[in-house]
Protein backbone atom coordinates (compact mmCIF):
# COMPACT_ATOMS: atom_id res chain seq x y z
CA UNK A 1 -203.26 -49.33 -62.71
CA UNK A 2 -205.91 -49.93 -65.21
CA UNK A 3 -207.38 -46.65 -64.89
CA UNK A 4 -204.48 -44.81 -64.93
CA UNK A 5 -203.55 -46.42 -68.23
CA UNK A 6 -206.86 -46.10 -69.78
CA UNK A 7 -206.63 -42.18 -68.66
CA UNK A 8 -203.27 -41.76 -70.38
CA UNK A 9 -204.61 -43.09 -73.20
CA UNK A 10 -207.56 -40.85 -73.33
CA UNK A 11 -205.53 -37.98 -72.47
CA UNK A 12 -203.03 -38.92 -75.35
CA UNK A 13 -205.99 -39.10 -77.98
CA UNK A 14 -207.01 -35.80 -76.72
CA UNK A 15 -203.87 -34.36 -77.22
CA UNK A 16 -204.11 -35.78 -80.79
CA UNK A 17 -207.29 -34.07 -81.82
CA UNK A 18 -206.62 -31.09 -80.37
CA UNK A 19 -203.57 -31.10 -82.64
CA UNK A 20 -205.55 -32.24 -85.86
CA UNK A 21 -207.68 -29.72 -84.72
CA UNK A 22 -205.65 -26.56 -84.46
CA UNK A 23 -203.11 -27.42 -87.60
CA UNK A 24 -206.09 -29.03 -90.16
CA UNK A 25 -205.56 -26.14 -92.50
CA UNK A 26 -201.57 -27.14 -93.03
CA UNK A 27 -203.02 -30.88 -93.99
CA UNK A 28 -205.27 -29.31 -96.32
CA UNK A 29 -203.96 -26.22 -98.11
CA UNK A 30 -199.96 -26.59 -99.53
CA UNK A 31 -199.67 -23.13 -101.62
CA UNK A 32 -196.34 -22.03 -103.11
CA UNK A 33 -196.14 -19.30 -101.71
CA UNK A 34 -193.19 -17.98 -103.78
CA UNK A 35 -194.30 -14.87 -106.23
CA UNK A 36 -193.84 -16.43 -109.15
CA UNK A 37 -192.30 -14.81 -112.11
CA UNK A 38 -193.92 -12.86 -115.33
CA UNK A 39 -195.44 -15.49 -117.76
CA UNK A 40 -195.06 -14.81 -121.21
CA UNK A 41 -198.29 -13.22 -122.55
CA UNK A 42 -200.06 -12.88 -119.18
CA UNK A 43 -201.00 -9.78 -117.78
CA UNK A 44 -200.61 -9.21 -114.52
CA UNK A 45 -203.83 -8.33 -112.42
CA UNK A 46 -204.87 -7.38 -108.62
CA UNK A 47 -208.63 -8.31 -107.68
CA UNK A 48 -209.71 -7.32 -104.33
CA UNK A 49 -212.39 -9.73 -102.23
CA UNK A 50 -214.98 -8.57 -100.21
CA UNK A 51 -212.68 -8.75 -96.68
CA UNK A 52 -210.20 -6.16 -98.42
CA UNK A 53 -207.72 -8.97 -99.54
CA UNK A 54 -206.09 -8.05 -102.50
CA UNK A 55 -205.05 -11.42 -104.30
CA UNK A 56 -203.04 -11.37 -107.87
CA UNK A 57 -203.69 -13.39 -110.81
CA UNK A 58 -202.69 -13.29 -114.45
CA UNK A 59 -204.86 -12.26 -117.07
CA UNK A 60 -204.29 -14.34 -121.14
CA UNK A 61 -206.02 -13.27 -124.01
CA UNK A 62 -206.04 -15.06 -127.60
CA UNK A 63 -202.77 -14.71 -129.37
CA UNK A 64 -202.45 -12.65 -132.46
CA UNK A 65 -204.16 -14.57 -135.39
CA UNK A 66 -205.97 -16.65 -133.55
CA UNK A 67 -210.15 -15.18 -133.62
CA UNK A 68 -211.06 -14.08 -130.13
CA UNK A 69 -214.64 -16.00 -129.22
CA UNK A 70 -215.34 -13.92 -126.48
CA UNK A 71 -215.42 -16.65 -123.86
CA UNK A 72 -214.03 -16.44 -120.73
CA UNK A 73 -212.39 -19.54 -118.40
CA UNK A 74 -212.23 -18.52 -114.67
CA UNK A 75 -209.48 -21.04 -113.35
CA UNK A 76 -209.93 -22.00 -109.54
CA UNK A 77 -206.97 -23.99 -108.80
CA UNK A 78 -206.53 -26.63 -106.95
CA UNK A 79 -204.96 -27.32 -102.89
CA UNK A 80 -200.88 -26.95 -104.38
CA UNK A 81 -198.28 -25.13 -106.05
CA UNK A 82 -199.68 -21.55 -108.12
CA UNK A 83 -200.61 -19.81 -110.79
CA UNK A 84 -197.14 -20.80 -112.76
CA UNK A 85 -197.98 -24.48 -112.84
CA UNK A 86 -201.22 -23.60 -115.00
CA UNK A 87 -199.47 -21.72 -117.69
CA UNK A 88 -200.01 -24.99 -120.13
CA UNK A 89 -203.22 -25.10 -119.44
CA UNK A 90 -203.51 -20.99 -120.70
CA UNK A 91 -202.02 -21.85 -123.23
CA UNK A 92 -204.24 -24.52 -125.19
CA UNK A 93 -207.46 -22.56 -124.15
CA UNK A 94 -206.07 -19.32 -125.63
CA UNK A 95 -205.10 -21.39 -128.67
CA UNK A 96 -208.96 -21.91 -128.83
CA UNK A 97 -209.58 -18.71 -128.77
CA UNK A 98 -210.52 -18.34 -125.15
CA UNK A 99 -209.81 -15.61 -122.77
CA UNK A 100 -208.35 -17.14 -119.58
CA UNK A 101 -208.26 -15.64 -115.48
CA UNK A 102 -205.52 -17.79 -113.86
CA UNK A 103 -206.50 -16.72 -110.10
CA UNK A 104 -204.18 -17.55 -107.03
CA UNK A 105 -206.02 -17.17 -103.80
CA UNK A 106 -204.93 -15.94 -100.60
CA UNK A 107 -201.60 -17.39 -99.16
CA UNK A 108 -200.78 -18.64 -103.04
CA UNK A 109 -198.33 -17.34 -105.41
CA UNK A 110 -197.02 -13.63 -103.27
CA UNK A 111 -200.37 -12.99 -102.25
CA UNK A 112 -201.10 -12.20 -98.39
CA UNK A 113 -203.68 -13.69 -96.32
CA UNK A 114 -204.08 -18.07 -95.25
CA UNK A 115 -206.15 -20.19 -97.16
CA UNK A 116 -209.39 -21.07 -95.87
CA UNK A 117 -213.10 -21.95 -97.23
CA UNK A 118 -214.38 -18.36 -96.89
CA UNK A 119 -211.27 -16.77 -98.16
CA UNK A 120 -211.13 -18.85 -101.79
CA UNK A 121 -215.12 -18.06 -101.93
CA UNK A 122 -213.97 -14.40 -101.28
CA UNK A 123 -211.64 -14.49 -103.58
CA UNK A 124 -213.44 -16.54 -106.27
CA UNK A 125 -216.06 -13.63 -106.10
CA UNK A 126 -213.56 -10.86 -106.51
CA UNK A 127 -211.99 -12.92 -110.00
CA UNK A 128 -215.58 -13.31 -111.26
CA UNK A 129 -216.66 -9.62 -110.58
CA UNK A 130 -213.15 -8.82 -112.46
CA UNK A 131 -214.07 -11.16 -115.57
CA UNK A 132 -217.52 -9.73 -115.45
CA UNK A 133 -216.95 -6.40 -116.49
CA UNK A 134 -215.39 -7.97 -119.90
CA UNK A 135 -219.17 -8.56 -120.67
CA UNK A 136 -218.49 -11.98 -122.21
CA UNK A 137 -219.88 -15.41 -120.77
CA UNK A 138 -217.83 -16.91 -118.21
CA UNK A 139 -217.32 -20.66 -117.82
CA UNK A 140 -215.72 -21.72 -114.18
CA UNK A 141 -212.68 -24.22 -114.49
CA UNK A 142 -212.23 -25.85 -111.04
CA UNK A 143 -209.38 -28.16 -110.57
CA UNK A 144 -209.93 -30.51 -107.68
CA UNK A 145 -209.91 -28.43 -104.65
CA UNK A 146 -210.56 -25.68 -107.00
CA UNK A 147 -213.64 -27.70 -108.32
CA UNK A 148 -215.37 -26.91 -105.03
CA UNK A 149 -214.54 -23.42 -104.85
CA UNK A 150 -215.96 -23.17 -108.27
CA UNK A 151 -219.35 -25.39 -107.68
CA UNK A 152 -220.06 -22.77 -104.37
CA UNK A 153 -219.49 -19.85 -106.61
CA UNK A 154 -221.69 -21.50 -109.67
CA UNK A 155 -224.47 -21.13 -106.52
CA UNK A 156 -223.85 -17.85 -106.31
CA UNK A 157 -223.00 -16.60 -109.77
CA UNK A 158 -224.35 -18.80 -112.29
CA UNK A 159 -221.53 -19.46 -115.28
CA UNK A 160 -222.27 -19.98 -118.70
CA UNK A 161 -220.38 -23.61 -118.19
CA UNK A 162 -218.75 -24.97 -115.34
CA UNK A 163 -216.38 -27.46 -116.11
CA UNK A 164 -214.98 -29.79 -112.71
CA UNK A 165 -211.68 -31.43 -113.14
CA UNK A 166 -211.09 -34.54 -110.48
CA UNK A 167 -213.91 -33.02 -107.90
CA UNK A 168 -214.67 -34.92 -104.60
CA UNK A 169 -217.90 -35.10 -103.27
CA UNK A 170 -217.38 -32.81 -100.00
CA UNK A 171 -213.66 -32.57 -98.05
CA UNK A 172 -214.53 -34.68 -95.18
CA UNK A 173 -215.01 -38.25 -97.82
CA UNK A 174 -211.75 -37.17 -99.55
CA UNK A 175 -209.88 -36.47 -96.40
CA UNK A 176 -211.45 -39.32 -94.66
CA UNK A 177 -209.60 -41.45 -97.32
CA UNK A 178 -206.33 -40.69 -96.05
CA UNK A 179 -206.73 -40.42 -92.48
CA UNK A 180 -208.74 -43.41 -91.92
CA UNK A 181 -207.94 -43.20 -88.29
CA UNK A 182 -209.17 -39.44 -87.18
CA UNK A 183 -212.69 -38.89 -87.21
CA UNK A 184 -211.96 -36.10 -90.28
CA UNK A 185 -215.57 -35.54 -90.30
CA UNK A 186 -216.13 -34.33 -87.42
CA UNK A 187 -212.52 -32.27 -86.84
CA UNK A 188 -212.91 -30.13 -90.18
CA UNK A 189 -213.83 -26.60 -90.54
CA UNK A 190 -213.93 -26.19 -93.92
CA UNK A 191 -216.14 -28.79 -95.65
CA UNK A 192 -216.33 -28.15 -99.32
CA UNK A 193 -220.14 -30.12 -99.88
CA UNK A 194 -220.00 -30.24 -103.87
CA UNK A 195 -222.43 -32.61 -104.55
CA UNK A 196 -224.75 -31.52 -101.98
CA UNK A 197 -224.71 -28.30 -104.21
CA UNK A 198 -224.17 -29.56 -107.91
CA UNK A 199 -227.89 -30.46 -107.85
CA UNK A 200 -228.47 -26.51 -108.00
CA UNK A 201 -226.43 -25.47 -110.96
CA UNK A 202 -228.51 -25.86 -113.80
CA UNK A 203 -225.42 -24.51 -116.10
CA UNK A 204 -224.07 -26.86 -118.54
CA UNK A 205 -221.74 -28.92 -116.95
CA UNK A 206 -218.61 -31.19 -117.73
CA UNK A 207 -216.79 -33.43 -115.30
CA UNK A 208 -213.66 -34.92 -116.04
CA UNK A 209 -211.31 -37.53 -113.74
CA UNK A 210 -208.54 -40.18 -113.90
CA UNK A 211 -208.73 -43.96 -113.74
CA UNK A 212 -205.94 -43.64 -111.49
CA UNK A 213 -206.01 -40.99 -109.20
CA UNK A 214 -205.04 -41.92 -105.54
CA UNK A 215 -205.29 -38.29 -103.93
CA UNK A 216 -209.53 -38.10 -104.71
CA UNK A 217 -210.95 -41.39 -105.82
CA UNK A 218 -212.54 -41.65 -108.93
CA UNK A 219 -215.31 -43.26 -107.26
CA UNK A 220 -216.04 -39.47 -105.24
CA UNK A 221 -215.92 -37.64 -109.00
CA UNK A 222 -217.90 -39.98 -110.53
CA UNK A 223 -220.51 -39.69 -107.77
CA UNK A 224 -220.28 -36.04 -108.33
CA UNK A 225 -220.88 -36.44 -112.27
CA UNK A 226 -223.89 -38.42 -110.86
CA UNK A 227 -225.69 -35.71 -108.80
CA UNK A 228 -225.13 -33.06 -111.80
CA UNK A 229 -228.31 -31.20 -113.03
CA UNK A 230 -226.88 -30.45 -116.30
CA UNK A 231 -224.15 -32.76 -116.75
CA UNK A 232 -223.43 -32.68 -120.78
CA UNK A 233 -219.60 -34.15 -120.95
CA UNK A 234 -218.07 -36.54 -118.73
CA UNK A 235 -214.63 -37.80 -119.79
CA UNK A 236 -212.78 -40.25 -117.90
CA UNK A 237 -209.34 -40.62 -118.33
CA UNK A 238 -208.34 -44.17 -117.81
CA UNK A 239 -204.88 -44.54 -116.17
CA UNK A 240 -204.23 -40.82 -115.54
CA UNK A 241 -203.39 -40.12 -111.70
CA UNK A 242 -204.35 -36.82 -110.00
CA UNK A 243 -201.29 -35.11 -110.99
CA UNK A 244 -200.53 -36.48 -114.35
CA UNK A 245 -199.83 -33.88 -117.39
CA UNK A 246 -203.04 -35.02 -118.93
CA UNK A 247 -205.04 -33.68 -116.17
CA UNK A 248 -203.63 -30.12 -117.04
CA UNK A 249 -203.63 -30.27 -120.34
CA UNK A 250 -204.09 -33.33 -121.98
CA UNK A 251 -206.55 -33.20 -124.94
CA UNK A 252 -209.95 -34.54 -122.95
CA UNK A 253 -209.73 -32.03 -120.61
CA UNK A 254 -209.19 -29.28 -123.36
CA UNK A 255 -212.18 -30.77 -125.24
CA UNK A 256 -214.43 -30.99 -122.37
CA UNK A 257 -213.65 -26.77 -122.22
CA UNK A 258 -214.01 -26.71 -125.71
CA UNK A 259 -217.88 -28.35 -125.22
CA UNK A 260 -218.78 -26.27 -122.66
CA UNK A 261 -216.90 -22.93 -124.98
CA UNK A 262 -219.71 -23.65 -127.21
CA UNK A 263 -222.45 -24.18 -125.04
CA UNK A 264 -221.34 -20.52 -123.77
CA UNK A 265 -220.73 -18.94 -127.19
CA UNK A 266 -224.85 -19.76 -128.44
């Protein structure tokens, strides 16, 4: 009786992982799938990553008046929602003068294709190449997830500035913190390891986080800030949760930009 019990059980937690297993990327990745509609002063632009994925984003330049400093801001977003949501944050860093790339990647925002590590590095690299061509330094804006995607393609593609907003220190100790019971690191495929690879970007580098934020602890960003070879602006935002308004727009995070705009611009 015993060992049938014990069997069940193992058979049950089996059954478990294999589901963890085979749905992971729907605990991970929540796009909005929905193609969103025109934003005011965006242009609307197709990059195509190296698979053959073509992937839109929107394209914002400086309004008229306001002196163009020929600076670019690559914006890897992060796990939720698209490329609408980040419309505020286009808007103060064109106010600045910047030029800004609001990418969605695969999956996100009308464009084909799932989500997956490889496919946001894919299409990170297609956005860069894009922003490239403009001629003009390029600092990376990665918003949690997003800071990941943007560390890996800093590796790749040194920026001019790479600025990480709420950034965990690889996937497996965020997700670990809210599935305390699955053995996350050994189920996940995609892994994320940003401060394994922060060490190598010698661009200047800001790092900014909330007091408050219960979806990536602050003690993972700060650790991250930690392991930065060029870390020149760290703001911590006491109180702010992971999906407060000051995290997309609030004026630390458009300062940090701002630092790492002039950094660029020398």
């Amino acid at each position: 009786m015993v060992v049938r019990w014990a069997l069940a059980v193992l058979v049950a937690l089996i059954l478990i992982l294999l589901v963890a297993w085979a749905g992971q990327r729907r605990l991970i990745y929540f796009p909005d799938r929905a193609t969103p509609p025109a934003a005011a002063g965006a242009r609307e632009i197709t990059v195509t990553a190296a698979d053959g994925l073509r992937v839109g984003a929107w394209l914002f330049t400086p309004p008229a008046g306001t002196p163009d400093r020929r600076v670019c801001v690559l914006v890897l977003p992060g796990n939720a929602g698209n490329r609408a949501g980040r419309v505020p944050l286009a808007t103060a860093l064109t106010s600045l003068g910047l030029t800004v790339l609001l990418l969605d990647y695969r999956g996100y925002g009308g464009n084909p294709g799932s989500p997956s590590e490889a496919g946001l590095a894919a299409d990170a690299d297609a956005a860069h190449a894009h922003l490239a061509e403009l001629g003009h330094p390029i600092v990376y804006y990665g918003e949690s997830l997003g800071a990941a995607v943007a560390t890996a393609l800093a590796v790749r593609h040194p920026p001019a500035g790479l600025l990480l907003r709420s950034p965990f220190t690889d996937l497996p100790a965020a997700g670990g913190t809210h599935y305390p019971y699955l053995p996350v690191g050994l189920l996940l495929r995609d892994r994320f390891p940003v401060r394994s690879l922060i060490s190598r970007v010698t661009a200047p580098t800001a790092v900014v986080y909330g007091t408050a934020d219960q979806v990536v602890p602050p003690t993972l960003s700060r650790s991250v800030a930690d392991a930065a070879a060029n870390l020149v602006h760290l703001a911590v935002v006491d109180g702010a949760d992971h999906n407060d308004r000051i995290l997309l727009d609030g004026p630390q995070l458009i300062a940090a930009v701002a630092v790492l705009a002039d950094e660029a611009g020398r």
